[in-house]
C-alpha atoms as a PDB file:
ATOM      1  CA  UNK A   1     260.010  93.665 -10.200  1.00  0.00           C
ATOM      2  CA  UNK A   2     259.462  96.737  -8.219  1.00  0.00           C
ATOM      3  CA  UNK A   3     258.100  96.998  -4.777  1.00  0.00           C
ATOM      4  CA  UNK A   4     257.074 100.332  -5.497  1.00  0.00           C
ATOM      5  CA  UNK A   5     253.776 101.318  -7.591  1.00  0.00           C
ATOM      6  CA  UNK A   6     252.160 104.454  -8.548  1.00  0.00           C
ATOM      7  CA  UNK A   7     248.339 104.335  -9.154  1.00  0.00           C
ATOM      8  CA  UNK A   8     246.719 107.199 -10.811  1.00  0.00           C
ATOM      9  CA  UNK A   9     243.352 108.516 -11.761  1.00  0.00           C
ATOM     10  CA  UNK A  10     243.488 111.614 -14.614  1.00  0.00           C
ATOM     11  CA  UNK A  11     240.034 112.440 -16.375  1.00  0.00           C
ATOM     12  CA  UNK A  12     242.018 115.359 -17.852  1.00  0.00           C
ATOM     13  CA  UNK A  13     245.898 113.784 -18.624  1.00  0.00           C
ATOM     14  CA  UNK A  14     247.274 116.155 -16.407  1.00  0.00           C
ATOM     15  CA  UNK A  15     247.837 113.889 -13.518  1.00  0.00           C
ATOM     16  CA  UNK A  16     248.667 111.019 -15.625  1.00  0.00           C
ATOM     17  CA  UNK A  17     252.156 113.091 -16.891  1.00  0.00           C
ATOM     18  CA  UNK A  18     253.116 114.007 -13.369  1.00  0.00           C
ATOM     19  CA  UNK A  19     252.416 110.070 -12.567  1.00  0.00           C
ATOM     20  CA  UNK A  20     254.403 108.481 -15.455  1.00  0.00           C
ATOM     21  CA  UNK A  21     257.536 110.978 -14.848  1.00  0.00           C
ATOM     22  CA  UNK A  22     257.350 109.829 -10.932  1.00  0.00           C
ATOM     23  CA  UNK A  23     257.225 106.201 -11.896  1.00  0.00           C
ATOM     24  CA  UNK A  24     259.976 106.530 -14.586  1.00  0.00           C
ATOM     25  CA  UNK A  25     261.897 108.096 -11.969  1.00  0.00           C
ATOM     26  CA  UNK A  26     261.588 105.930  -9.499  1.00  0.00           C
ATOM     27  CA  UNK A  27     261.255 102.455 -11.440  1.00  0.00           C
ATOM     28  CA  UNK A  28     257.959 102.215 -10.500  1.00  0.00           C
ATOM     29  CA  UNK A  29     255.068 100.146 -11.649  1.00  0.00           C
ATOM     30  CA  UNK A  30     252.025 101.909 -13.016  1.00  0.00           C
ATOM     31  CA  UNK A  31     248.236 101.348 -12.374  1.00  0.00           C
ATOM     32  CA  UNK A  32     245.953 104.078 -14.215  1.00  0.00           C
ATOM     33  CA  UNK A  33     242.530 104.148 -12.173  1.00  0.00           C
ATOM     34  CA  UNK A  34     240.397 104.454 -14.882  1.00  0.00           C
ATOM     35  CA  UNK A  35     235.953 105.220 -14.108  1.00  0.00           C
ATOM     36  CA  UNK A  36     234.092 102.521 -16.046  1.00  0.00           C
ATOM     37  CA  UNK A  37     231.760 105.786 -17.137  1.00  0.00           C
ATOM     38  CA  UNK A  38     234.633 107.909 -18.395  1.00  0.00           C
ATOM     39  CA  UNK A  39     234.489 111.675 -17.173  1.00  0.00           C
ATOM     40  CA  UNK A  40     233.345 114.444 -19.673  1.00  0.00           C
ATOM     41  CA  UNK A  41     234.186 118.329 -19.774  1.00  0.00           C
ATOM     42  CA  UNK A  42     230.770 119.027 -18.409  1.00  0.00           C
ATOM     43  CA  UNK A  43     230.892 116.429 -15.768  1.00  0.00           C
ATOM     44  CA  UNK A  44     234.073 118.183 -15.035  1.00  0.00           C
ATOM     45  CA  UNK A  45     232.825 121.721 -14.919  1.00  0.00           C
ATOM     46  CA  UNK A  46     233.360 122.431 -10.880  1.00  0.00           C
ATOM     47  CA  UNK A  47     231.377 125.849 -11.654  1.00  0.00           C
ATOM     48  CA  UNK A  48     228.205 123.778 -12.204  1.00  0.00           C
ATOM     49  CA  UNK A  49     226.482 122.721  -8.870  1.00  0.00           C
ATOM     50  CA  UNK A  50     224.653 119.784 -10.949  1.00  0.00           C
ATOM     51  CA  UNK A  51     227.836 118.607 -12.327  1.00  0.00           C
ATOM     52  CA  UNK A  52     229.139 114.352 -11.820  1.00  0.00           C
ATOM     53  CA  UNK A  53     231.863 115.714  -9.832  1.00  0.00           C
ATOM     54  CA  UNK A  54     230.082 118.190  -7.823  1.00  0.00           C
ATOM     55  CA  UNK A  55     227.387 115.624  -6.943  1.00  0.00           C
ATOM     56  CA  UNK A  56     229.807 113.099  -6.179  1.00  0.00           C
ATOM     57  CA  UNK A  57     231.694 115.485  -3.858  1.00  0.00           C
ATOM     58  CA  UNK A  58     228.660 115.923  -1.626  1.00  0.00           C
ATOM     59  CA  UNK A  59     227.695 112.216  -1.263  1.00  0.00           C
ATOM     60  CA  UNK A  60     230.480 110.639   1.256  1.00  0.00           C
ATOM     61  CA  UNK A  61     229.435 107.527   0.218  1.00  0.00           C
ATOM     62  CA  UNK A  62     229.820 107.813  -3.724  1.00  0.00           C
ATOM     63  CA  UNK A  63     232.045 105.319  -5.518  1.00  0.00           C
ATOM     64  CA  UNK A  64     232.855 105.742  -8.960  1.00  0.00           C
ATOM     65  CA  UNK A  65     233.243 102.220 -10.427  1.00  0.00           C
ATOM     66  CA  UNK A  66     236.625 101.271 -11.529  1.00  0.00           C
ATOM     67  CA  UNK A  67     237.779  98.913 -14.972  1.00  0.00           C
ATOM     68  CA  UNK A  68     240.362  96.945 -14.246  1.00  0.00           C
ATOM     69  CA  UNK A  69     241.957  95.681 -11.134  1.00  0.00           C
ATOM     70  CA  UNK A  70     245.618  95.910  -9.976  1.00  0.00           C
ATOM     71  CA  UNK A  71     246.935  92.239  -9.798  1.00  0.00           C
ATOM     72  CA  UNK A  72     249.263  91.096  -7.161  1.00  0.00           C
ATOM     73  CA  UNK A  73     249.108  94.826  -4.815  1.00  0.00           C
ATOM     74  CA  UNK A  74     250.829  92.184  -2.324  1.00  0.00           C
ATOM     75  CA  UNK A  75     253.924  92.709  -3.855  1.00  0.00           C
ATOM     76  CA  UNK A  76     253.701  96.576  -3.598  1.00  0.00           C
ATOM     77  CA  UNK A  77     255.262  98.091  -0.258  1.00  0.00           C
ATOM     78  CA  UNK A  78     255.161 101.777  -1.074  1.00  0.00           C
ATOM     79  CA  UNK A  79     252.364 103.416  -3.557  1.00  0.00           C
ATOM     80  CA  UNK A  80     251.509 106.705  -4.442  1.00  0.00           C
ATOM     81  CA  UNK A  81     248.576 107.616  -5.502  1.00  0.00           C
ATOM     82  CA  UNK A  82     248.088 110.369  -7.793  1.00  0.00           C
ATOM     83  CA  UNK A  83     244.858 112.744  -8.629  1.00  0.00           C
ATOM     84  CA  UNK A  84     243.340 115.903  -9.587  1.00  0.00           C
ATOM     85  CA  UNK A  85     242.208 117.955  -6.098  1.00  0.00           C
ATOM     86  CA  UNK A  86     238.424 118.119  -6.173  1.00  0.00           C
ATOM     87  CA  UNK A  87     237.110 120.801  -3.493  1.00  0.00           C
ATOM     88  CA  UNK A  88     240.641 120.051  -1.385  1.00  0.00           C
ATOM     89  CA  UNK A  89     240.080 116.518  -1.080  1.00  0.00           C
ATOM     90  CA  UNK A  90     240.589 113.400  -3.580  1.00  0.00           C
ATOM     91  CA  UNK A  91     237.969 112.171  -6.064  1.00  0.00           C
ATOM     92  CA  UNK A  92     235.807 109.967  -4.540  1.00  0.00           C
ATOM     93  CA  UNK A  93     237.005 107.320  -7.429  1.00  0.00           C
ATOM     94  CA  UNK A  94     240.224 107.294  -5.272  1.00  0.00           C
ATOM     95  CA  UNK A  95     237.992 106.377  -2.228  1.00  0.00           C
ATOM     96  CA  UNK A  96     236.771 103.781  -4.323  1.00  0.00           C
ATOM     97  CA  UNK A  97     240.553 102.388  -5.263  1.00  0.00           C
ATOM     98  CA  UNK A  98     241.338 102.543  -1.499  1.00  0.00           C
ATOM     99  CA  UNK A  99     238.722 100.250  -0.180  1.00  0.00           C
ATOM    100  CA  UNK A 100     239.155  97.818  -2.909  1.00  0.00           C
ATOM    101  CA  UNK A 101     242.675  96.868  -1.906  1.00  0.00           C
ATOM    102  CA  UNK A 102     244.187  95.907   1.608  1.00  0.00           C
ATOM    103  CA  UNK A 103     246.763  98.533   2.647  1.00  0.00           C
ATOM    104  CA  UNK A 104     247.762  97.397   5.570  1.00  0.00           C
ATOM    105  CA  UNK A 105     251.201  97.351   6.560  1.00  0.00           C
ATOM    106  CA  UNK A 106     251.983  99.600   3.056  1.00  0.00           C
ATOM    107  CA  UNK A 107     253.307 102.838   2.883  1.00  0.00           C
ATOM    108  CA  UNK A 108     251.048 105.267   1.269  1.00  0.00           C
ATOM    109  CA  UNK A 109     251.840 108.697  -0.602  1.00  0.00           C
ATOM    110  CA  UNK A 110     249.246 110.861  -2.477  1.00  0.00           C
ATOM    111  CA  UNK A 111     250.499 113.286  -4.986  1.00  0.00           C
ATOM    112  CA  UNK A 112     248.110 115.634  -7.099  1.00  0.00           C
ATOM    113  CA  UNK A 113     248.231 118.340  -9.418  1.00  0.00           C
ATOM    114  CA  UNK A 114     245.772 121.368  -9.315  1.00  0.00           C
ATOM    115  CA  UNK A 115     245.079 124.776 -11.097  1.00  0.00           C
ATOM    116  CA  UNK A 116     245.238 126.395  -7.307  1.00  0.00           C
ATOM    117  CA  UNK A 117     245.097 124.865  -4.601  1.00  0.00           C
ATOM    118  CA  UNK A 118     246.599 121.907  -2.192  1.00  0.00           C
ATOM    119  CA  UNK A 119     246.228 118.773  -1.280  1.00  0.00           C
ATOM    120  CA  UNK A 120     243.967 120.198   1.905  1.00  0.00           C
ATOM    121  CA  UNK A 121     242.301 117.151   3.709  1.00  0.00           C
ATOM    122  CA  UNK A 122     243.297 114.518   1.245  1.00  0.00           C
ATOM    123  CA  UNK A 123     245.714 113.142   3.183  1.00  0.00           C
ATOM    124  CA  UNK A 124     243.325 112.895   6.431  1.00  0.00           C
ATOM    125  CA  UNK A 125     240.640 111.358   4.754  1.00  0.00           C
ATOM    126  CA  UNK A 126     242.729 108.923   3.048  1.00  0.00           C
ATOM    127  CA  UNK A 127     244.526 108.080   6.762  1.00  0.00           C
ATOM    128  CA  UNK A 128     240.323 106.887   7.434  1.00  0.00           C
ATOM    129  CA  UNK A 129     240.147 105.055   4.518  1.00  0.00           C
ATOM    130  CA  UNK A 130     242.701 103.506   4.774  1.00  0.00           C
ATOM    131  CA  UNK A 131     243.973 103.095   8.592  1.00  0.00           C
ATOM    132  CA  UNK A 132     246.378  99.963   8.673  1.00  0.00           C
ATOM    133  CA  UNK A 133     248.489 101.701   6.072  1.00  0.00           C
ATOM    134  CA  UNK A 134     251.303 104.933   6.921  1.00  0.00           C
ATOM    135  CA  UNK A 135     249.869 107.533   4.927  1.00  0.00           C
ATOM    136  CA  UNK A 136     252.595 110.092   4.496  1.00  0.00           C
ATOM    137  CA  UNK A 137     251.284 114.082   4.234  1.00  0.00           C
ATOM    138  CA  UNK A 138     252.068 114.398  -0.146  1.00  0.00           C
ATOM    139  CA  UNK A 139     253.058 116.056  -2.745  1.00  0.00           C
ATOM    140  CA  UNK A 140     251.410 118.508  -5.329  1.00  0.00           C
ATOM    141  CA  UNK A 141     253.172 118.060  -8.603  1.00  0.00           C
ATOM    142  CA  UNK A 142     252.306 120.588 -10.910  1.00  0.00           C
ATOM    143  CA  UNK A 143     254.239 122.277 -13.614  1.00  0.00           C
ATOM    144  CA  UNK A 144     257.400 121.507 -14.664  1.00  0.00           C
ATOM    145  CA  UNK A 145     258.920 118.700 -12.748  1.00  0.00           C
ATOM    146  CA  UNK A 146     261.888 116.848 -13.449  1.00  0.00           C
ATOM    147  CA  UNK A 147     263.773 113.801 -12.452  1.00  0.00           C
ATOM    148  CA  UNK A 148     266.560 115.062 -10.202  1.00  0.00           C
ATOM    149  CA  UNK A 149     263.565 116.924  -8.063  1.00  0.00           C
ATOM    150  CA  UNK A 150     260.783 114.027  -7.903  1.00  0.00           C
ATOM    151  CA  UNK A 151     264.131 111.891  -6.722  1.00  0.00           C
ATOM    152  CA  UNK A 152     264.548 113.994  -4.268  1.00  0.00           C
ATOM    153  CA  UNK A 153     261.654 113.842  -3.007  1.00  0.00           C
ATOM    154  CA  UNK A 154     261.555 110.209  -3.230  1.00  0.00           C
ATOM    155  CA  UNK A 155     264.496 110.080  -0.908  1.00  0.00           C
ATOM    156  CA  UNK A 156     263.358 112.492   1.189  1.00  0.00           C
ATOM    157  CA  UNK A 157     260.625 109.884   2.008  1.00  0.00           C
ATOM    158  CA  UNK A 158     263.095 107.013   2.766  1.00  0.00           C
ATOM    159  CA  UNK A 159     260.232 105.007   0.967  1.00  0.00           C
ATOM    160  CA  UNK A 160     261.415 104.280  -2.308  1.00  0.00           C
ATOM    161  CA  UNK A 161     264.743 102.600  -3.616  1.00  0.00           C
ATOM    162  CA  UNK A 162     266.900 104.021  -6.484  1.00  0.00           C
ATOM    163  CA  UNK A 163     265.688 103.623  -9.903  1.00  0.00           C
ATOM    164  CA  UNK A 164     267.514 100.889 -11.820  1.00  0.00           C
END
């Protein structure tokens, strides 16, 4: 059992490749954040003022409901959390996965992927979210990655043990 788990959300799949290579990398466990209403291309459209993720990014206090819940996040001493960066920040679904487990005392790493830009005040805002837990600055992981470079990384953290 691993005391290392990566949690993702990815509307689009692109997060959920950079998540599954960091996880097979590391020996992680996997928890895909998925919205009970599923997000479509137009809800997706950042362009559109009126779009779900646009209105969500301009209500602090939106929470996209999750399915599923991660069983046992006891066990877990180090997770990253992976996601598309909305307007610099994470989607507010994330905000909803933070305040639905206790991170206290757990070391936590975002990671996202993005067409352009970084992980700007993700990081921060997760630190509030979340502030019993060590909240390291990130990642983005976009393009090509591979396994020598996300471990690495990894051990660049001193978070994570070696993949079995």
């Amino acid at each position: 059992m691993s005391t290392t788990l990566v949690a993702f959300f990815s509307p689009t799949g692109t997060t959920a490749r950079a998540a599954l290579a960091l996880a097979d990398t590391l020996g992680a466990d996997t928890f895909e954040i998925k919205p009970q209403q599923p997000y479509t291309a137009a809800d997706l459209d950042w362009r559109d003022e009126a779009s779900r993720t646009s209105v969500e990014k301009r209500d602090e206090t939106a929470r996209p409901t999750i399915v599923g819940t991660m069983t046992h996040m006891d066990r877990y001493d180090t997770v990253f959390v992976g996601f598309p960066i909305w307007w610099y920040v994470e989607p507010r679904i994330i905000d909803t996965f933070l305040e639905t487990y206790n991170f206290t005392g757990k070391t936590v790493i975002p990671f996202a992927t993005s067409g352009g830009s970084g992980l700007g005040q993700a990081p921060a805002r997760m630190r509030s979210i979340i502030p019993g837990a060590r909240v390291l600055p990130g990642k983005m992981l976009n393009g090509a990655f591979d396994a020598d470079s996300l471990r690495a990384w990894a051990d660049d953290l001193g978070c994570c043990g070696s993949a079995e």
